[in-house]
Protein backbone atom coordinates (compact mmCIF):
# COMPACT_ATOMS: atom_id res chain seq x y z
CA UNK A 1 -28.38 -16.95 -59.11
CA UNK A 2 -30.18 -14.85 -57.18
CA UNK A 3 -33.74 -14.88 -58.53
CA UNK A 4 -33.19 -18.86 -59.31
CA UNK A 5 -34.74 -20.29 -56.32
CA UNK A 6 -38.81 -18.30 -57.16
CA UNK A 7 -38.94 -20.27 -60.67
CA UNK A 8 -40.21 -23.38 -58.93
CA UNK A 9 -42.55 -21.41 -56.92
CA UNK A 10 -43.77 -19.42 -59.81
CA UNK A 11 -44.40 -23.06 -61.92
CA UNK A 12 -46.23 -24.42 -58.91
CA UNK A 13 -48.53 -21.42 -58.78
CA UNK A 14 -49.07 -22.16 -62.57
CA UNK A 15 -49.31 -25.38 -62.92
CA UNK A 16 -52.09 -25.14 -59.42
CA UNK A 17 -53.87 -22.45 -61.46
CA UNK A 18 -54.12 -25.11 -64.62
CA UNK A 19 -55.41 -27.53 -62.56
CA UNK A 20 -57.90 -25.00 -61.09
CA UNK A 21 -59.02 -24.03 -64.74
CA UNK A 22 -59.28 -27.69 -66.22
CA UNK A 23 -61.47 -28.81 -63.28
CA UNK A 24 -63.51 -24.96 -63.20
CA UNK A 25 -64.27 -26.03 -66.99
CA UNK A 26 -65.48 -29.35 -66.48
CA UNK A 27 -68.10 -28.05 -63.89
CA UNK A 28 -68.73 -25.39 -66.77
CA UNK A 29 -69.07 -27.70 -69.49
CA UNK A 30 -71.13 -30.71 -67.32
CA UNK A 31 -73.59 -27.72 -66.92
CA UNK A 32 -73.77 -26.98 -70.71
CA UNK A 33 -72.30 -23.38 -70.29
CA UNK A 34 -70.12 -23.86 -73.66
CA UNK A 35 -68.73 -20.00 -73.49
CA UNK A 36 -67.54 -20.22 -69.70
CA UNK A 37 -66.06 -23.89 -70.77
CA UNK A 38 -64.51 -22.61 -73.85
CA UNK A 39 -62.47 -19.86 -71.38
CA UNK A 40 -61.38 -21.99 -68.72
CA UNK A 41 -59.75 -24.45 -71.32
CA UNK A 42 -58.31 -21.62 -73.59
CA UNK A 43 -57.18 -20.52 -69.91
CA UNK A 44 -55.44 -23.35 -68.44
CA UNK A 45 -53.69 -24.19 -72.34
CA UNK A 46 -52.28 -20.64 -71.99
CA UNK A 47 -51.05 -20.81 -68.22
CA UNK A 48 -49.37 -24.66 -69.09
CA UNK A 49 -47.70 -23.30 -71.89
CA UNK A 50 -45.89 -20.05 -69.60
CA UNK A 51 -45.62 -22.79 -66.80
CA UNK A 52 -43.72 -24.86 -69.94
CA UNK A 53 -41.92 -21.78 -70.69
CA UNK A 54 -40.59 -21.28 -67.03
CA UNK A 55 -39.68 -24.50 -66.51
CA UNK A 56 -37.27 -25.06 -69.55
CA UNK A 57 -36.27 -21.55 -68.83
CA UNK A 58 -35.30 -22.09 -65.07
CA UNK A 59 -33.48 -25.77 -66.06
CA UNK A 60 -31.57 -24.21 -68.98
CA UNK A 61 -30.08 -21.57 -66.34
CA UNK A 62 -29.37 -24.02 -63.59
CA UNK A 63 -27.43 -26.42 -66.46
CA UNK A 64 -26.08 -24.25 -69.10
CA UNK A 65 -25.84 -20.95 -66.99
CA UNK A 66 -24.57 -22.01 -63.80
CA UNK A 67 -23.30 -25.71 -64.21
CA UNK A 68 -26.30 -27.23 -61.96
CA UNK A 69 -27.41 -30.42 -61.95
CA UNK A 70 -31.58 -30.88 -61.34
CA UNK A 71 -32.40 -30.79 -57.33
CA UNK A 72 -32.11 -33.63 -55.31
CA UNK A 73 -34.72 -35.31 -53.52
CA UNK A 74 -33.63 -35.91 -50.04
CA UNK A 75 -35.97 -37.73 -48.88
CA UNK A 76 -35.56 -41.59 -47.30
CA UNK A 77 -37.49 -44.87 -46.29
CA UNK A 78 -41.13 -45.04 -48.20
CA UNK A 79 -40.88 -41.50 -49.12
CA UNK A 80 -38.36 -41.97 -51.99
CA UNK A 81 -40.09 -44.17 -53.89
CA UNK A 82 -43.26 -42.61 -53.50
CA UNK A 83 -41.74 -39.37 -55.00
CA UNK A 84 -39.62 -40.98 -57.68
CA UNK A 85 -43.06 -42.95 -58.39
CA UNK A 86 -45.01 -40.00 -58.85
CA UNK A 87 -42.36 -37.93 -60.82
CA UNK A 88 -41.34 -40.72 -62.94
CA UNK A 89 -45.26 -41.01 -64.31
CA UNK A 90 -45.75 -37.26 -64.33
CA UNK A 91 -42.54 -37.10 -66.55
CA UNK A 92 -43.70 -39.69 -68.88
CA UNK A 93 -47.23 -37.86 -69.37
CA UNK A 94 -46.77 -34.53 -69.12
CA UNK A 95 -44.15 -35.54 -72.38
CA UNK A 96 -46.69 -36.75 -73.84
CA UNK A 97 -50.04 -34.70 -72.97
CA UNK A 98 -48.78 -31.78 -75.03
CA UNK A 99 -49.63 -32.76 -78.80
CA UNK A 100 -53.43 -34.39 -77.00
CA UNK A 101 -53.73 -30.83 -75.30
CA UNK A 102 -53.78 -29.47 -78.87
CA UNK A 103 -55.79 -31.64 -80.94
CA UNK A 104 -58.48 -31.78 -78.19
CA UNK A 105 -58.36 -27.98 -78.44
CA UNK A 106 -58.13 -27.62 -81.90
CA UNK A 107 -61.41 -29.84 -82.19
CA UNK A 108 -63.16 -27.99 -80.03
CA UNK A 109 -62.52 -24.45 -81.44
CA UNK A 110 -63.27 -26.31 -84.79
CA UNK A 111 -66.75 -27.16 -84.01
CA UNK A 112 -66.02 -30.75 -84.42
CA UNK A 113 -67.76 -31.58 -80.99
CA UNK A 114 -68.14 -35.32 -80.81
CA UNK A 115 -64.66 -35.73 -81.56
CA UNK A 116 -63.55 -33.08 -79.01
CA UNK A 117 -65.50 -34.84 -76.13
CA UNK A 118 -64.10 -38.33 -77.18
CA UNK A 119 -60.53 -37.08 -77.21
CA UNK A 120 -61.30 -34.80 -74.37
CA UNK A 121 -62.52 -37.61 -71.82
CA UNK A 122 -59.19 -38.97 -72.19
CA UNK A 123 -56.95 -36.08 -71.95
CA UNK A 124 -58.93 -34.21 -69.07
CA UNK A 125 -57.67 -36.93 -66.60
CA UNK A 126 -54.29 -37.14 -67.89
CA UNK A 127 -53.79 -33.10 -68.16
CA UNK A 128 -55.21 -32.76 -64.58
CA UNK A 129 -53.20 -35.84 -63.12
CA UNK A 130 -50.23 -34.02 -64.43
CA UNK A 131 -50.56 -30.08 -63.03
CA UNK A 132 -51.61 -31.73 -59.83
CA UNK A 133 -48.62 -34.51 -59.70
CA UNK A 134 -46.40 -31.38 -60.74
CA UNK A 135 -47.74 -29.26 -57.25
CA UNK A 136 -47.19 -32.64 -55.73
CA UNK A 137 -43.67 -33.43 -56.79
CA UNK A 138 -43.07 -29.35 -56.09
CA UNK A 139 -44.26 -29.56 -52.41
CA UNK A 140 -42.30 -32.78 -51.90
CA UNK A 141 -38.93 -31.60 -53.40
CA UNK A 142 -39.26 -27.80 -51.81
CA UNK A 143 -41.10 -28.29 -48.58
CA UNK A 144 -41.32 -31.38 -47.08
CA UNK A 145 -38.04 -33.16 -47.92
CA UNK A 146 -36.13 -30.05 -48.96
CA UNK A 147 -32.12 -30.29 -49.11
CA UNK A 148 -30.47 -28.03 -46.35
């Protein structure tokens, strides 16, 4: 249990560093620089899916390793349903971004470009709102209204 408490920290970093790359590669791709576009995308698909990877990783220890439930928010007043606000819609489409994530890819690396950008104009917000809800909810949970 004792490396336990760095996987959120770790999946914060990551899911920051997505964020970073999805909003790096729209300046890249508003300026027509395909190749630099192309990288920051491939990027931030590859750091979402370790981020994915650590979190199922660090929830299957807490439950099936160590008999933990998830952490509890701690917060009171208008901060609790702020959080649960913003975690409940970051669960909902970060469950569902996934498959989007890879068609949008796929169409891009395809050469199909017209329907990359109209899927693409869709998922952008979505992807982004969810790596930077997930710092959000992280910051909340850890730092500001962490449990003693």
């Amino acid at each position: 249990m004792e490396y336990l408490h760095i996987f959120p920290h770790v999946n914060a970093a990551l899911n920051a560093t997505s964020g970073l790359f999805l909003i790096t590669g729209f300046y890249f791709i508003m300026r027509k620089q395909i190749a630099r576009h192309r990288f920051c995308m491939l990027s931030a698909s590859i750091v979402s899916a370790v981020f994915l990877v650590g979190y199922v990783t660090h929830h299957a220890i807490r439950t099936y390793y160590f008999g933990l439930g998830p952490t509890r928010f701690t917060g009171e007043g208008l901060a609790k349903p702020i959080y649960f606000t913003i975690l409940t819609s970051h669960t909902i489409l970060a469950a569902i971004i996934g498959p989007f994530v890879i068609m949008t890819l796929r169409r891009g690396l395809k050469g199909l470009y017209e329907s990359h950008r109209r899927l693409a104009r869709i998922v952008f917000p979505i992807w982004l709102y969810v790596s930077m809800t997930g710092v959000v909810v992280y910051v909340m949970l850890y730092h500001l209204y962490r449990a003693p």
